[in-house]
Protein backbone atom coordinates (compact mmCIF):
# COMPACT_ATOMS: atom_id res chain seq x y z
CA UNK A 1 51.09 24.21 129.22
CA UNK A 2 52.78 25.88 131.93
CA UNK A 3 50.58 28.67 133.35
CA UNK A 4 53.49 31.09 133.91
CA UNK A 5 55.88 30.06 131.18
CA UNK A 6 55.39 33.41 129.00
CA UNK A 7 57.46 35.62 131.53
CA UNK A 8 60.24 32.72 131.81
CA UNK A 9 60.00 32.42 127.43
CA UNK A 10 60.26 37.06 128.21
CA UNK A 11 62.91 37.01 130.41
CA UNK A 12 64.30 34.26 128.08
CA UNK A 13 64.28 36.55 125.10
CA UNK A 14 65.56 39.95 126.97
CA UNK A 15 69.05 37.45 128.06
CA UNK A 16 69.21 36.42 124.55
CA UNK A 17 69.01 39.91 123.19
CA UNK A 18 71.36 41.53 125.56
CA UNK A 19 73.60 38.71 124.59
CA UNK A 20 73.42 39.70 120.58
CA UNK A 21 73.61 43.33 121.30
CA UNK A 22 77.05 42.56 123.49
CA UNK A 23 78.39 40.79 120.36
CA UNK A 24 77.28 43.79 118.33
CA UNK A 25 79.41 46.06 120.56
CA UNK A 26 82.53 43.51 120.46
CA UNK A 27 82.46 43.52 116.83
CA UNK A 28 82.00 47.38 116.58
CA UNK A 29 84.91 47.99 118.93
CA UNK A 30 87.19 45.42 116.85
CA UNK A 31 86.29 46.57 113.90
CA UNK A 32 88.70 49.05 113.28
CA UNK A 33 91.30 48.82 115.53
CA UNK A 34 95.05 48.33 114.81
CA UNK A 35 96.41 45.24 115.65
CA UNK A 36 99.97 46.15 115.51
CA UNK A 37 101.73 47.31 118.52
CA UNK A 38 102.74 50.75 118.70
CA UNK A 39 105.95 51.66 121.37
CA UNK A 40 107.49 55.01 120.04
CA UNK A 41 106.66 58.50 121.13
CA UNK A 42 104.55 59.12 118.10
CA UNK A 43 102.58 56.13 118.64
CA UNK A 44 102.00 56.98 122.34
CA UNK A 45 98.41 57.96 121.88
CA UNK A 46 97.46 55.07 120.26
CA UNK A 47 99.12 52.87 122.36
CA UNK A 48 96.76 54.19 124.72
CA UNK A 49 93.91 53.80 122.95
CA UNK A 50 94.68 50.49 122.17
CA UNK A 51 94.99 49.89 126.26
CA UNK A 52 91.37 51.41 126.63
CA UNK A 53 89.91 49.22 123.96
CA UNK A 54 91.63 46.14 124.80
CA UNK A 55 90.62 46.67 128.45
CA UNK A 56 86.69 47.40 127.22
CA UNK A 57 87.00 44.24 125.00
CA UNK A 58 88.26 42.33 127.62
CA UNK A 59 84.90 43.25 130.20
CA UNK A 60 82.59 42.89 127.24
CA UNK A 61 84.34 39.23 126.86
CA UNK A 62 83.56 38.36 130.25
CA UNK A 63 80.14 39.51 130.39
CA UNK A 64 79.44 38.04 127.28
CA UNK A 65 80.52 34.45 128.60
CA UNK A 66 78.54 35.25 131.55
CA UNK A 67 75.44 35.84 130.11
CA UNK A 68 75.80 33.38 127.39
CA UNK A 69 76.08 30.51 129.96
CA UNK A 70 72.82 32.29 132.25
CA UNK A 71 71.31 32.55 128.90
CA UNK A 72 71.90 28.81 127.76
CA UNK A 73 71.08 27.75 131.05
CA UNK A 74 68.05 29.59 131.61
CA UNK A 75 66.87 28.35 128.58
CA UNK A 76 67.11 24.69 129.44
CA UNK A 77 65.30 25.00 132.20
CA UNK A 78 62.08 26.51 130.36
CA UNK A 79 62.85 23.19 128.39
CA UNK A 80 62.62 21.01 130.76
CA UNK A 81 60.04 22.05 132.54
CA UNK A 82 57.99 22.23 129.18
CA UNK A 83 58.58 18.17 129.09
CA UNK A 84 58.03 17.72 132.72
CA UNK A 85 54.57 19.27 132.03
CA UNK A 86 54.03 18.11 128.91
CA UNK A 87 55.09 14.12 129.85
CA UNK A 88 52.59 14.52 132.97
CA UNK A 89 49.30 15.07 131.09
């Protein structure tokens, strides 16, 4: 057993939950938003709403991705270094 691995498994599990709670906050900002495009007067405010939520969505997106790959990544390496050890003794 790897003397250190329950911060790395910690960490591990604090990257995977920030990950769930960003998809938690994409699907709440979806979830009722009108996907048809709005370009009159009277539609003006939501036009501009839509802007603001598309441009949110789009920077949870990329975080999202972000931390997903850190997240997978991370998470190999505690693997791997679980076999390492565990293949040496």
């Amino acid at each position: 057993m790897i003397p250190f691995a329950n911060p790395l498994l910690l960490i591990w599990v604090v990257l995977a939950i920030v990950v769930l709670g960003l998809l938690l906050y994409r699907f709440w900002l979806t979830w009722h938003e009108d996907t048809s495009i709005h370009f009159d007067v009277a539609g003006q405010s939501l036009s501009n709403r839509q802007a603001t939520v598309s441009r949110l969505v789009e920077l949870v997106d990329y975080w999202g991705k972000l931390l997903t790959v850190i997240t997978l990544l991370y998470g190999l390496a505690i693997a791997s270094a679980y076999l390492i050890v565990a293949w040496q003794s």
